[in-house]
C-alpha atoms as a PDB file:
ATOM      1  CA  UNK A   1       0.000   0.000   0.000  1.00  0.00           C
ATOM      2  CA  UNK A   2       2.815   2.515   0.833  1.00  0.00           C
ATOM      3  CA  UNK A   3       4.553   1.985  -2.070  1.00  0.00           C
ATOM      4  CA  UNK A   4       1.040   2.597  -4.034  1.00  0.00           C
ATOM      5  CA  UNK A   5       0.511   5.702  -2.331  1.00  0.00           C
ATOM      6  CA  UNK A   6       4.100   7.332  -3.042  1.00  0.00           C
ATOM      7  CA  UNK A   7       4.167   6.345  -6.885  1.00  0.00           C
ATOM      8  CA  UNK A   8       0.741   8.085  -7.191  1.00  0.00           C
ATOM      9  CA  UNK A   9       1.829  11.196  -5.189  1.00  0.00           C
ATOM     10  CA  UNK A  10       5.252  11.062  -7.432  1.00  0.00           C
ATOM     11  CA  UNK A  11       2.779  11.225 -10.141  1.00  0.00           C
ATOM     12  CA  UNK A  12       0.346  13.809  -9.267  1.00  0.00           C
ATOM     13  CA  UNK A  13       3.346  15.635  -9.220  1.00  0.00           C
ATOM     14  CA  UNK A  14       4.639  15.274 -12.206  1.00  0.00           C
ATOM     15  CA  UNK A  15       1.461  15.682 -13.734  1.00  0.00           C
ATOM     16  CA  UNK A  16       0.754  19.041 -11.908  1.00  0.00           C
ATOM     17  CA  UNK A  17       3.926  20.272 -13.633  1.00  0.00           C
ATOM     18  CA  UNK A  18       2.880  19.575 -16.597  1.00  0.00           C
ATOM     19  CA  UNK A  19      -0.316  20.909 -16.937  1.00  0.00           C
ATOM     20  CA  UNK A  20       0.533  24.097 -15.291  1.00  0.00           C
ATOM     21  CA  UNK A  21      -1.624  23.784 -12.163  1.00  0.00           C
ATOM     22  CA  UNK A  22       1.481  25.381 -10.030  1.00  0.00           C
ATOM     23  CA  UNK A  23       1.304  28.817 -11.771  1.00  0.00           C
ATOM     24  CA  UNK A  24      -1.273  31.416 -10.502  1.00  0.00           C
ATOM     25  CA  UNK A  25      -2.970  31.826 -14.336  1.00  0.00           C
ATOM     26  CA  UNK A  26      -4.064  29.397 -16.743  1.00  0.00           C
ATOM     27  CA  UNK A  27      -2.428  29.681 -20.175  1.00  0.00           C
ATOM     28  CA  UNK A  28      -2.662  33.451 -20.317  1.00  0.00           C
ATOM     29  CA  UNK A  29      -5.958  34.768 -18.637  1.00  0.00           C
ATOM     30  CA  UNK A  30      -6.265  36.823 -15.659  1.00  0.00           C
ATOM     31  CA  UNK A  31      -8.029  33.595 -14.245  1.00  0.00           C
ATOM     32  CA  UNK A  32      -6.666  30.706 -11.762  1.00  0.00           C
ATOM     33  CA  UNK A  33      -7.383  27.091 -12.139  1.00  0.00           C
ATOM     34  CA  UNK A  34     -10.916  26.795 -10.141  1.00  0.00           C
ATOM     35  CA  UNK A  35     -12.453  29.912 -11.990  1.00  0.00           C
ATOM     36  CA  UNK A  36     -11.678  28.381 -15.367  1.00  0.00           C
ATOM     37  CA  UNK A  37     -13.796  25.282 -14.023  1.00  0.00           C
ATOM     38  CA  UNK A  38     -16.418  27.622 -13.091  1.00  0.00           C
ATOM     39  CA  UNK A  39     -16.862  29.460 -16.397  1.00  0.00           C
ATOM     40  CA  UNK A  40     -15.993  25.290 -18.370  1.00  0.00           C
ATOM     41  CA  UNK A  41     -18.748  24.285 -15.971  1.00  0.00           C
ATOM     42  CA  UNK A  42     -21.160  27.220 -17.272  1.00  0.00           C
ATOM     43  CA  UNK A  43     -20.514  27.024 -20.673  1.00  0.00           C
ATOM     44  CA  UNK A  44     -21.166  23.263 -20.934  1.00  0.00           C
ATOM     45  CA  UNK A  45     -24.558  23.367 -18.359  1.00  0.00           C
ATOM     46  CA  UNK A  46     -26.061  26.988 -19.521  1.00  0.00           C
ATOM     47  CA  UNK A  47     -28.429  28.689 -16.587  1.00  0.00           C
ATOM     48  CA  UNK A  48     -27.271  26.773 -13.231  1.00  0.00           C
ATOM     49  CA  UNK A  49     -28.206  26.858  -9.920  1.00  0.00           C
ATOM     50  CA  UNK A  50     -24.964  28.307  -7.754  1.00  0.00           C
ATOM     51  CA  UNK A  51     -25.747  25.604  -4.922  1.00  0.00           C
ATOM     52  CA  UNK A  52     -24.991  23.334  -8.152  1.00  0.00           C
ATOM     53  CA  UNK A  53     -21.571  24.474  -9.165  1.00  0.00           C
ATOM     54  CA  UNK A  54     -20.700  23.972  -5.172  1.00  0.00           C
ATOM     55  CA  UNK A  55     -21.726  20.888  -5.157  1.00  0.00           C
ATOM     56  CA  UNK A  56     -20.055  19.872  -8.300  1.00  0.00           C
ATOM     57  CA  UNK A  57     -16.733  21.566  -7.646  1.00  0.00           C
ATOM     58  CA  UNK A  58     -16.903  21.749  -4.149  1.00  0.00           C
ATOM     59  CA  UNK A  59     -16.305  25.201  -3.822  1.00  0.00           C
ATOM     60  CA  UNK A  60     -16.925  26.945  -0.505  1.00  0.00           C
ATOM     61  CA  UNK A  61     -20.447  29.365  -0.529  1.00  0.00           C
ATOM     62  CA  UNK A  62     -18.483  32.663   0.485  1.00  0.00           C
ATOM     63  CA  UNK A  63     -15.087  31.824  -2.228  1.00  0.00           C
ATOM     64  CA  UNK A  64     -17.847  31.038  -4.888  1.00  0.00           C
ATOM     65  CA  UNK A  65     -20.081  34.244  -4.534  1.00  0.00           C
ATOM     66  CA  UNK A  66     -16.891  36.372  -4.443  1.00  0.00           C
ATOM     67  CA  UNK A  67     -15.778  34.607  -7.647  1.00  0.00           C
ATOM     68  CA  UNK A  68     -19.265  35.282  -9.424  1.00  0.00           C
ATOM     69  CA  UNK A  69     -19.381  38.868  -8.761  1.00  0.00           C
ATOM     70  CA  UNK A  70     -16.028  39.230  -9.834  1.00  0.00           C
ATOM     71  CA  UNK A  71     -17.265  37.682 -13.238  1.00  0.00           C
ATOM     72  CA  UNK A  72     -20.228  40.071 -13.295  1.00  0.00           C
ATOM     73  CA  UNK A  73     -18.526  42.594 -12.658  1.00  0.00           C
ATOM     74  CA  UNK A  74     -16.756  42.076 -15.711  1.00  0.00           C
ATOM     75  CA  UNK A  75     -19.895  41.184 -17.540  1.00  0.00           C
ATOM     76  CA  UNK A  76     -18.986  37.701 -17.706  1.00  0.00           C
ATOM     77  CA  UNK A  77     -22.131  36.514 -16.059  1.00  0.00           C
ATOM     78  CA  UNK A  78     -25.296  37.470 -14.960  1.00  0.00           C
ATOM     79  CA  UNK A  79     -27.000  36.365 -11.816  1.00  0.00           C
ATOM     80  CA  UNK A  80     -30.707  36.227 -11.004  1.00  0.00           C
ATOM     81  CA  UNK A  81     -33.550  34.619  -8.612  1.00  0.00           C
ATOM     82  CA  UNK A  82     -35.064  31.615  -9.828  1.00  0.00           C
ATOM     83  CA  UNK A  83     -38.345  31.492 -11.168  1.00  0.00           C
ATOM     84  CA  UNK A  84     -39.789  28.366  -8.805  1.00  0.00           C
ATOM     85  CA  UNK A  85     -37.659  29.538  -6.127  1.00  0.00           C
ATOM     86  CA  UNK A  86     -36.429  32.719  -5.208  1.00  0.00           C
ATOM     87  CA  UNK A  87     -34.307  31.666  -2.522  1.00  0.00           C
ATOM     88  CA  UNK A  88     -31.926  30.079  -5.154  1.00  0.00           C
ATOM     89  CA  UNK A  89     -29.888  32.043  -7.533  1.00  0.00           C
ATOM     90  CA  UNK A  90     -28.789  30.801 -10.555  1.00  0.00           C
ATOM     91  CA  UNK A  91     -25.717  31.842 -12.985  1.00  0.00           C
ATOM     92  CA  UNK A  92     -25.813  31.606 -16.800  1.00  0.00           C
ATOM     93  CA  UNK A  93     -22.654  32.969 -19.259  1.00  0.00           C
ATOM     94  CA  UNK A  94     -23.434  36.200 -20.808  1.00  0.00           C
ATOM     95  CA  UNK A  95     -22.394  36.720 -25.135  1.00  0.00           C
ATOM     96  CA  UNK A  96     -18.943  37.829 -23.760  1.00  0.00           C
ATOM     97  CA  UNK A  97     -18.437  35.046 -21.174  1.00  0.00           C
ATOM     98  CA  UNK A  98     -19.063  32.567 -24.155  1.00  0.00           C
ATOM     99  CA  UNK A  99     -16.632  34.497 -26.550  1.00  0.00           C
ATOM    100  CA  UNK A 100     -13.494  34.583 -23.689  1.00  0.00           C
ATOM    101  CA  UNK A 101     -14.344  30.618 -22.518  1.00  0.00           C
ATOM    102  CA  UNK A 102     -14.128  29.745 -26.456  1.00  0.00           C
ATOM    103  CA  UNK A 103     -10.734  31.307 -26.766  1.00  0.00           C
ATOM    104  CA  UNK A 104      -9.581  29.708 -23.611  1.00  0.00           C
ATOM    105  CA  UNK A 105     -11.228  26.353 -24.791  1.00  0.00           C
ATOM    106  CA  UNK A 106      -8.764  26.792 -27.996  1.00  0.00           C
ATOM    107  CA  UNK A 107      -5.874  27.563 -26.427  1.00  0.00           C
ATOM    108  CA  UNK A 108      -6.116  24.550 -24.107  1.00  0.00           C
ATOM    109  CA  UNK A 109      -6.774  22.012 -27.054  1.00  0.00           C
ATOM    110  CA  UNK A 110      -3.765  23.776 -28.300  1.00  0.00           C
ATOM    111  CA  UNK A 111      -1.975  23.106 -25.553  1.00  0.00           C
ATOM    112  CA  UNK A 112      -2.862  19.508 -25.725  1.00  0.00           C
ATOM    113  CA  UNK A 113      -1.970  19.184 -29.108  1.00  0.00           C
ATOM    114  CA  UNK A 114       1.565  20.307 -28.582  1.00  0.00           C
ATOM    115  CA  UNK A 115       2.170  18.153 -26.053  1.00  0.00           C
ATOM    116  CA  UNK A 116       1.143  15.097 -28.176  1.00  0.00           C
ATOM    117  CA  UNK A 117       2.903  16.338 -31.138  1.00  0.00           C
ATOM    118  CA  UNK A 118       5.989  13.906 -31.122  1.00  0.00           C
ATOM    119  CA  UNK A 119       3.887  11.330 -29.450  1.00  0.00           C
ATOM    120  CA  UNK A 120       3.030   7.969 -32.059  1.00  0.00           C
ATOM    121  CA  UNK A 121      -0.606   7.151 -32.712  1.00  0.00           C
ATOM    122  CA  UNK A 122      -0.117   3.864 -30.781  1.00  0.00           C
ATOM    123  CA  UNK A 123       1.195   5.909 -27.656  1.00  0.00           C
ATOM    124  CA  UNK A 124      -2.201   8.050 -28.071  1.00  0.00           C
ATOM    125  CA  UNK A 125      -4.177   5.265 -27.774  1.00  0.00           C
ATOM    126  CA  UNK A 126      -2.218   3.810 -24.568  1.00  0.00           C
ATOM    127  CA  UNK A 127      -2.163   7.466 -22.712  1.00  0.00           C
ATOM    128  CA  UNK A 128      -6.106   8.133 -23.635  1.00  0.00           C
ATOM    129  CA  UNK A 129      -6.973   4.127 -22.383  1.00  0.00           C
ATOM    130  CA  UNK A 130      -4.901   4.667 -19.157  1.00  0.00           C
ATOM    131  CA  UNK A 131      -6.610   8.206 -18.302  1.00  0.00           C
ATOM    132  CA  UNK A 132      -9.837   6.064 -18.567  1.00  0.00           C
ATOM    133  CA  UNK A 133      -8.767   3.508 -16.552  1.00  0.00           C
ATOM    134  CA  UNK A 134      -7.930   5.887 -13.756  1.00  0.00           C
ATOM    135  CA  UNK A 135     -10.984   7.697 -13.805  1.00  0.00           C
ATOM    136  CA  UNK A 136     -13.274   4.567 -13.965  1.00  0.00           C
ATOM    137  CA  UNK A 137     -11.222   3.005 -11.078  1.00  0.00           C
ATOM    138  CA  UNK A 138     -10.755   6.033  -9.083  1.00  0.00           C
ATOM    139  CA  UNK A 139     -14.447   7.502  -9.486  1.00  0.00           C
ATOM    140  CA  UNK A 140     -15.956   4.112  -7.223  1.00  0.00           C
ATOM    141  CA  UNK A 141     -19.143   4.271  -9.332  1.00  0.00           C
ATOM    142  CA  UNK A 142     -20.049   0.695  -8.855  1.00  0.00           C
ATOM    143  CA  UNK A 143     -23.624   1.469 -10.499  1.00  0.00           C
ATOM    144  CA  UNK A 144     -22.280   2.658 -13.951  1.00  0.00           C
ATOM    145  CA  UNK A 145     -21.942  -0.269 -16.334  1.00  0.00           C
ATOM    146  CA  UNK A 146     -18.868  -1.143 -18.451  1.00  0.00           C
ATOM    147  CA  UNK A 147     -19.144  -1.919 -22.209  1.00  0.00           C
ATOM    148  CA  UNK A 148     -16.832  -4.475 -23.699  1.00  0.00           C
ATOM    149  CA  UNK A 149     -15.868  -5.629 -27.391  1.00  0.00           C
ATOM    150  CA  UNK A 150     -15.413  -8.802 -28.205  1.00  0.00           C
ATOM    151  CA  UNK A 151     -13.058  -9.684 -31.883  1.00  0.00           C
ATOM    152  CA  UNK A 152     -11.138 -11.549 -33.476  1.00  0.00           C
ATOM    153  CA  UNK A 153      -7.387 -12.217 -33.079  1.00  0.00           C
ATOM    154  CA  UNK A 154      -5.302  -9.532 -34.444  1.00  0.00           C
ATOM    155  CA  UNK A 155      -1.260  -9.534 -35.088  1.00  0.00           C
ATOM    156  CA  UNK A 156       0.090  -9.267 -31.327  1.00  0.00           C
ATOM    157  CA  UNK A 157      -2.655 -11.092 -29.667  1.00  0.00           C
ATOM    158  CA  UNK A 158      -0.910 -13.817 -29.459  1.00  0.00           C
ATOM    159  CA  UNK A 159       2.241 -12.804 -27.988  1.00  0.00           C
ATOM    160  CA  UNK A 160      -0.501 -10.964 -25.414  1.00  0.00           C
ATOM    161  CA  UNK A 161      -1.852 -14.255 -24.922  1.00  0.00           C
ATOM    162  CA  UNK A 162       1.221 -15.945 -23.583  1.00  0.00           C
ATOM    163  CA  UNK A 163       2.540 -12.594 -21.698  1.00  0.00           C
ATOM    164  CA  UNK A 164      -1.112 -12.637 -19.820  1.00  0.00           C
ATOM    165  CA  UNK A 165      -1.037 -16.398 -18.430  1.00  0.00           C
ATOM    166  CA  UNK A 166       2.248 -16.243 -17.409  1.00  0.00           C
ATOM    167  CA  UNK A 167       1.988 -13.296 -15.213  1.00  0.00           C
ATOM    168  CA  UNK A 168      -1.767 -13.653 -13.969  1.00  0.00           C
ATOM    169  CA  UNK A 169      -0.864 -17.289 -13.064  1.00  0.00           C
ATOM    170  CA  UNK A 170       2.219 -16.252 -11.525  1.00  0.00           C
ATOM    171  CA  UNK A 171       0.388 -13.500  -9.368  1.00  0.00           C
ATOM    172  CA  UNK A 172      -2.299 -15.545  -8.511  1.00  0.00           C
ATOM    173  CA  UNK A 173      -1.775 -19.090  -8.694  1.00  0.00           C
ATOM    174  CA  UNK A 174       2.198 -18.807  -7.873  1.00  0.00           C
ATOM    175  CA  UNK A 175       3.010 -20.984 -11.305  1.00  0.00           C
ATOM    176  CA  UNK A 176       6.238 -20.021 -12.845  1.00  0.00           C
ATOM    177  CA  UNK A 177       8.031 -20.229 -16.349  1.00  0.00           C
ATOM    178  CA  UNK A 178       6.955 -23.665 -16.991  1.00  0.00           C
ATOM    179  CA  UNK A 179       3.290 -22.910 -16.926  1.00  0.00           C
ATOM    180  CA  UNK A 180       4.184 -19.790 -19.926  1.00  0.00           C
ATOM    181  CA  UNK A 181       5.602 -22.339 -21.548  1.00  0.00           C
ATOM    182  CA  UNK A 182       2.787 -24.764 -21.433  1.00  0.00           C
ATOM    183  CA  UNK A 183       1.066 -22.116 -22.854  1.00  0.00           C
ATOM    184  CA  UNK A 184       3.407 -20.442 -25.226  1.00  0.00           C
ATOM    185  CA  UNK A 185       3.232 -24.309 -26.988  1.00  0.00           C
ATOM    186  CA  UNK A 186      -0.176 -24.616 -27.090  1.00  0.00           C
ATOM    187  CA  UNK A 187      -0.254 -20.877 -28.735  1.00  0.00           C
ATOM    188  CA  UNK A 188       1.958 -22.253 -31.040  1.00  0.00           C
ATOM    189  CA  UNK A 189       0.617 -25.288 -32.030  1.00  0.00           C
ATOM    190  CA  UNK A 190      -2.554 -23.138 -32.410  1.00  0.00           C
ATOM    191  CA  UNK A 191      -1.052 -21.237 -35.278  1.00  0.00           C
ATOM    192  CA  UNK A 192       0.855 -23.457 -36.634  1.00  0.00           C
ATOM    193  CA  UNK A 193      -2.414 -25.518 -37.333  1.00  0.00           C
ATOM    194  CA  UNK A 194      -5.116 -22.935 -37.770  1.00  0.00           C
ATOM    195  CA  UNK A 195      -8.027 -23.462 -40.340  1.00  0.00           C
ATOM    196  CA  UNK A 196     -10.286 -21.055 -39.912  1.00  0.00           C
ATOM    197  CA  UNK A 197     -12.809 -23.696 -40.660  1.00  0.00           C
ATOM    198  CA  UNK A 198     -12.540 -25.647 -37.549  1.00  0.00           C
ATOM    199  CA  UNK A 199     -10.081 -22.799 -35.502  1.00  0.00           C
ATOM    200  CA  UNK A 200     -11.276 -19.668 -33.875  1.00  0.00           C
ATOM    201  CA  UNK A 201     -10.175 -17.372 -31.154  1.00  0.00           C
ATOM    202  CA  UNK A 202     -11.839 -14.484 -29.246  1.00  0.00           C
ATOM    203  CA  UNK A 203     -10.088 -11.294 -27.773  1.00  0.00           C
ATOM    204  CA  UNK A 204     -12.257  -8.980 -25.228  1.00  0.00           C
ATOM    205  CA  UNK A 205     -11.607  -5.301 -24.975  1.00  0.00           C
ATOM    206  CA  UNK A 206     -12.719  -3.131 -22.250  1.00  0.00           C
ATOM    207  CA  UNK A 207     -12.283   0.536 -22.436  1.00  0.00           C
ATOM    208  CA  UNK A 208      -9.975  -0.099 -25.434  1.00  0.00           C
ATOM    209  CA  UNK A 209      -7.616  -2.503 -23.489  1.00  0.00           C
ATOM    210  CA  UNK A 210      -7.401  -6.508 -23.929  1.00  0.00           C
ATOM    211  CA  UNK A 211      -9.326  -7.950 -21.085  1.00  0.00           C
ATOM    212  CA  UNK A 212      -9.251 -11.665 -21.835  1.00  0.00           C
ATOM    213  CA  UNK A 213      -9.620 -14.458 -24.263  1.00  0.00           C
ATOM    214  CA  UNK A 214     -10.873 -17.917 -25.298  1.00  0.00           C
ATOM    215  CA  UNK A 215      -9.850 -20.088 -28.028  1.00  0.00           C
ATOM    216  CA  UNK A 216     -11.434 -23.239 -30.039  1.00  0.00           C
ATOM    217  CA  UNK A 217      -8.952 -25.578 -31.387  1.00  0.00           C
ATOM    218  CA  UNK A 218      -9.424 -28.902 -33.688  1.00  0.00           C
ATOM    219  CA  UNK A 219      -8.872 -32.140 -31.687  1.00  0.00           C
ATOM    220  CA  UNK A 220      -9.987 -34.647 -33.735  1.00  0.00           C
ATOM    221  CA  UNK A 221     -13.145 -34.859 -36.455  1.00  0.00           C
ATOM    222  CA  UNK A 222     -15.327 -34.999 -33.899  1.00  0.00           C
ATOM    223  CA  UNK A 223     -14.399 -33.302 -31.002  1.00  0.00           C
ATOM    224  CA  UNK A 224     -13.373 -29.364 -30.378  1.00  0.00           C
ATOM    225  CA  UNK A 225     -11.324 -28.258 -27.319  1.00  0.00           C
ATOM    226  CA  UNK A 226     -11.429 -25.277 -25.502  1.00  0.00           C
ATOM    227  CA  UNK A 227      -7.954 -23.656 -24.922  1.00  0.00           C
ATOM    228  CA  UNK A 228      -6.789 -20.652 -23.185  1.00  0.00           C
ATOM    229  CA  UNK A 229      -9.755 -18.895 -21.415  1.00  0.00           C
ATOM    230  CA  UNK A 230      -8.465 -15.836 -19.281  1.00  0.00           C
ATOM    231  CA  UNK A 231     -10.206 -12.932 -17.719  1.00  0.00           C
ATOM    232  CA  UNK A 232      -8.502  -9.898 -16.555  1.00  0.00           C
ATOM    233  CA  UNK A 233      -9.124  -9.627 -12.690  1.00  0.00           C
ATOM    234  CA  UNK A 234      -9.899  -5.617 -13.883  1.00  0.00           C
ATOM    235  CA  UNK A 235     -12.881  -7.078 -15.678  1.00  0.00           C
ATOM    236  CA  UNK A 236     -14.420 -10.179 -13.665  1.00  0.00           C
ATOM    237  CA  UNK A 237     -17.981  -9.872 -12.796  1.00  0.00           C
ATOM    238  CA  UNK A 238     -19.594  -8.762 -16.441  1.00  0.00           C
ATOM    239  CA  UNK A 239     -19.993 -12.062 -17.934  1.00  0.00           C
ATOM    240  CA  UNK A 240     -16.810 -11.565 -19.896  1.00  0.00           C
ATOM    241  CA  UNK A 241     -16.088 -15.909 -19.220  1.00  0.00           C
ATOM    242  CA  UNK A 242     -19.669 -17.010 -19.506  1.00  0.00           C
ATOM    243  CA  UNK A 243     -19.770 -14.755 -23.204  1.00  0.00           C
ATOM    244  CA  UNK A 244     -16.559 -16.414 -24.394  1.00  0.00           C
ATOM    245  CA  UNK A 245     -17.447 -19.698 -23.538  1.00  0.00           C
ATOM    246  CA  UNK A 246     -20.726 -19.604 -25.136  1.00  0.00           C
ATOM    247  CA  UNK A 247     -18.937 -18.696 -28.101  1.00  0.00           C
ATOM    248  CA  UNK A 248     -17.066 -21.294 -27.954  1.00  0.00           C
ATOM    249  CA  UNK A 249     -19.256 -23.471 -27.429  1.00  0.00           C
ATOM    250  CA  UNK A 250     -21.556 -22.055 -30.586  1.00  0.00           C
ATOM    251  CA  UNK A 251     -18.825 -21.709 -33.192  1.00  0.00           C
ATOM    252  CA  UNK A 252     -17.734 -25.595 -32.380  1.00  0.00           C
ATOM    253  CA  UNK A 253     -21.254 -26.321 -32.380  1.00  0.00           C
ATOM    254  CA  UNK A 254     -21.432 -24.772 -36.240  1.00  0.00           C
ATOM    255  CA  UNK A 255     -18.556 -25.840 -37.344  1.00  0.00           C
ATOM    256  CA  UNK A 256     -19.844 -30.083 -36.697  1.00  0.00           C
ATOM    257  CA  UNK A 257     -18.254 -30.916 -34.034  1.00  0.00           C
ATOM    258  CA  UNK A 258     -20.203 -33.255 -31.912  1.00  0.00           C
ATOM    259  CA  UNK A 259     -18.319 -32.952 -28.591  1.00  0.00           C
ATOM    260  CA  UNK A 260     -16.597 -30.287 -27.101  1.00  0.00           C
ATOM    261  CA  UNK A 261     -13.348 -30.724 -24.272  1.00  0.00           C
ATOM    262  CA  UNK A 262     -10.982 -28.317 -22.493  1.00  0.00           C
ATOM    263  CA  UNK A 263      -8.504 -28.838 -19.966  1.00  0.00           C
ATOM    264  CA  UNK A 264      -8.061 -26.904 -16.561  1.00  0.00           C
ATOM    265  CA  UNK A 265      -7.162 -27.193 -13.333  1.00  0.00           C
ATOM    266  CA  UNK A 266      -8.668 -28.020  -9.631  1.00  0.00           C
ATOM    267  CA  UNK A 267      -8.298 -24.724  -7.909  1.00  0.00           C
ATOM    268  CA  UNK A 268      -9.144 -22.339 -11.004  1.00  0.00           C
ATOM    269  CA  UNK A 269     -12.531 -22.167  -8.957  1.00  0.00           C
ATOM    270  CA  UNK A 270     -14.529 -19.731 -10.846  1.00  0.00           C
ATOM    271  CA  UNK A 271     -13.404 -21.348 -14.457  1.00  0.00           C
ATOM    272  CA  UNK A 272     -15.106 -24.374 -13.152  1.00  0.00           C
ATOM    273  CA  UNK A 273     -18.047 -22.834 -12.111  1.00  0.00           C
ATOM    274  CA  UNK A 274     -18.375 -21.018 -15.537  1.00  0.00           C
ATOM    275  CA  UNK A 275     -17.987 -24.725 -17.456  1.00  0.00           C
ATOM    276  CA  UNK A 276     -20.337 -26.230 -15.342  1.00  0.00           C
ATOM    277  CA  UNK A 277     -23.017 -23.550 -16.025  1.00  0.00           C
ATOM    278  CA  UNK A 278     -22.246 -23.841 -19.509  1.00  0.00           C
ATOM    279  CA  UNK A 279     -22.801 -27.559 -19.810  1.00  0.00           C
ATOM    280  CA  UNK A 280     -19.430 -29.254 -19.193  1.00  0.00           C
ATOM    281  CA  UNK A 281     -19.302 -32.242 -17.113  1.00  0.00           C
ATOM    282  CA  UNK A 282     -15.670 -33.230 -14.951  1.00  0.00           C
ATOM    283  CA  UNK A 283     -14.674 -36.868 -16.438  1.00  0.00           C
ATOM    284  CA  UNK A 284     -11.371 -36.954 -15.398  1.00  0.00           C
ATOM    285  CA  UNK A 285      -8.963 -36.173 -12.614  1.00  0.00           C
ATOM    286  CA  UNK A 286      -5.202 -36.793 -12.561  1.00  0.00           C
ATOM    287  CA  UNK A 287      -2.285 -35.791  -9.581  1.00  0.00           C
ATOM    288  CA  UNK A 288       0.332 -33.457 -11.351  1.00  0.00           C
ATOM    289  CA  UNK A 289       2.653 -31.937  -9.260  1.00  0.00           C
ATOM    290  CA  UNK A 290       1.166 -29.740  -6.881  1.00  0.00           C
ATOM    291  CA  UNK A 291      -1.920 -29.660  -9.157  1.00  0.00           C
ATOM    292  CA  UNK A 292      -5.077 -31.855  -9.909  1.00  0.00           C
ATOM    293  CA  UNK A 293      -5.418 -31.455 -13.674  1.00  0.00           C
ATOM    294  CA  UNK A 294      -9.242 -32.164 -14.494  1.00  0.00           C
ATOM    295  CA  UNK A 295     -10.889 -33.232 -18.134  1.00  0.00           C
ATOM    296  CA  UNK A 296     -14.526 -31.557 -18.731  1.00  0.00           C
ATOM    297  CA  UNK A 297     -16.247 -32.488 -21.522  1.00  0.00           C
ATOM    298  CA  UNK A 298     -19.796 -31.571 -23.170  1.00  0.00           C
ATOM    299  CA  UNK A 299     -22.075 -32.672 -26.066  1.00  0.00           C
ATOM    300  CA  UNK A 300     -22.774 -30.569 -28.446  1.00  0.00           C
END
């Protein structure tokens, strides 16, 4: 936990620098940080209540009225009594508090578009999907539900594939380089003998980042297996295993197979709970190591 808490401090700092938070004015304007929110706020919500914009920012009564008339008195603003309820006042941008907010709003894309100037498109992509990830994990919205894509293999999936199981299983099982090799073979032997008429593979993305992965493999004529299901612990609890299995399950299914199998292990708890649901039936156990290795199987 320490060591969490200083690398996020280290990088609120860093991040402060950048952006400019330290100096008094933001890019130019007579204004500081929490009054450009203010007039941001405004221009994106129209005619607000004030009690609003304090609860929003969290922005003290007293510091907030001060801040308004200041605005007014520029002729930034206007204030006013509402209509239902006079005890409330609410704010609204006047013609000239649009015009300055637009040519702040410019200058700060401009801002941003320096600083991703030298940056590659792939980088982009990684920065914007981490900022997301922070603010869905840091926000604690439990109610808000998560969206998630689920594709084909692409070039690098693979290599994902392998990285994934190694470490997850490391982290969480305790299995070591000769489980990533187990599964680096299997990856290979998956390519090596791919037909897309009796092969197929899944990869999940959740707010633009791989999030797990199934994979349907040719045994025999008859029977399918089921290789290298993984869920990101980031994104258990949406289905993501049940989904992937079922498709599985459906494209084996269409593709005339008559049995489907899949290989796991005895303390992968919640994999076994999601074959069992889906039809799968344990008809095998064997000792290996510190492991059970179990044999499901399912009619298709």
């Amino acid at each position: 936990m320490e060591r969490h808490v200083a690398e996020i401090r280290s990088f609120n700092r860093f991040y402060t620098r950048l952006i400019g938070v330290l100096e008094q004015r933001v890019l130019g304007t007579p204004y500081s940080l929490t009054e450009m929110r203010v007039l941001f706020e405004l221009d994106h919500r129209g005619r607000t209540e004030a009690s609003e914009l304090r609860r929003l920012l969290g922005i003290d009564a007293g510091y907030l009225s001060r801040m308004l008339g200041g605005f007014e008195t520029e002729g930034l603003v206007v204030r006013s009594r509402s209509a239902t309820d006079a005890r409330r006042q609410v704010v609204e941008l006047t013609g000239k508090g649009k015009a300055s907010f637009a040519d702040f709003d410019e200058r700060a894309a401009e801002e941003v578009r320096g600083l991703l100037a030298d940056v590659s498109d792939e980088d982009r992509e990684r920065l914007v999907a981490s900022m997301a990830t922070i603010e869905r994990i840091l926000a604690r919205e439990p109610g808000t539900s998560r969206s998630y894509v689920i594709r084909p293999p692409r070039t690098g999936d693979m290599s994902w594939v392998v990285y994934r199981h190694g470490v997850l299983y490391s982290q969480e099982q305790g299995w070591g380089m000769d489980f990533e090799a187990l599964v680096a073979r299997i990856t290979a032997d998956y390519m090596d003998g791919y037909d897309p008429r009796y092969d197929a593979g899944w990869i999940v993305e959740v707010d633009g980042e791989r999030a797990g992965c199934v994979f349907c493999a040719r045994k025999d004529d008859e029977t399918a297996q089921l290789r290298m299901l993984l869920v990101e612990p980031s994104a258990r609890g949406m289905g993501i295993g049940t989904r992937l299995v079922d498709e599985c399950v459906r494209f084996a299914r269409e593709a005339g197979y008559r049995r489907m199998v899949l290989w796991t292990r005895d303390v992968l708890v919640g994999a076994r709970r999601i074959y069992q649901a889906a039809g799968f039936e344990l008809i095998e156990k064997r000792p290996a190591g510190d492991v059970v290795e179990e044999v499901w199987a399912r009619d298709l």
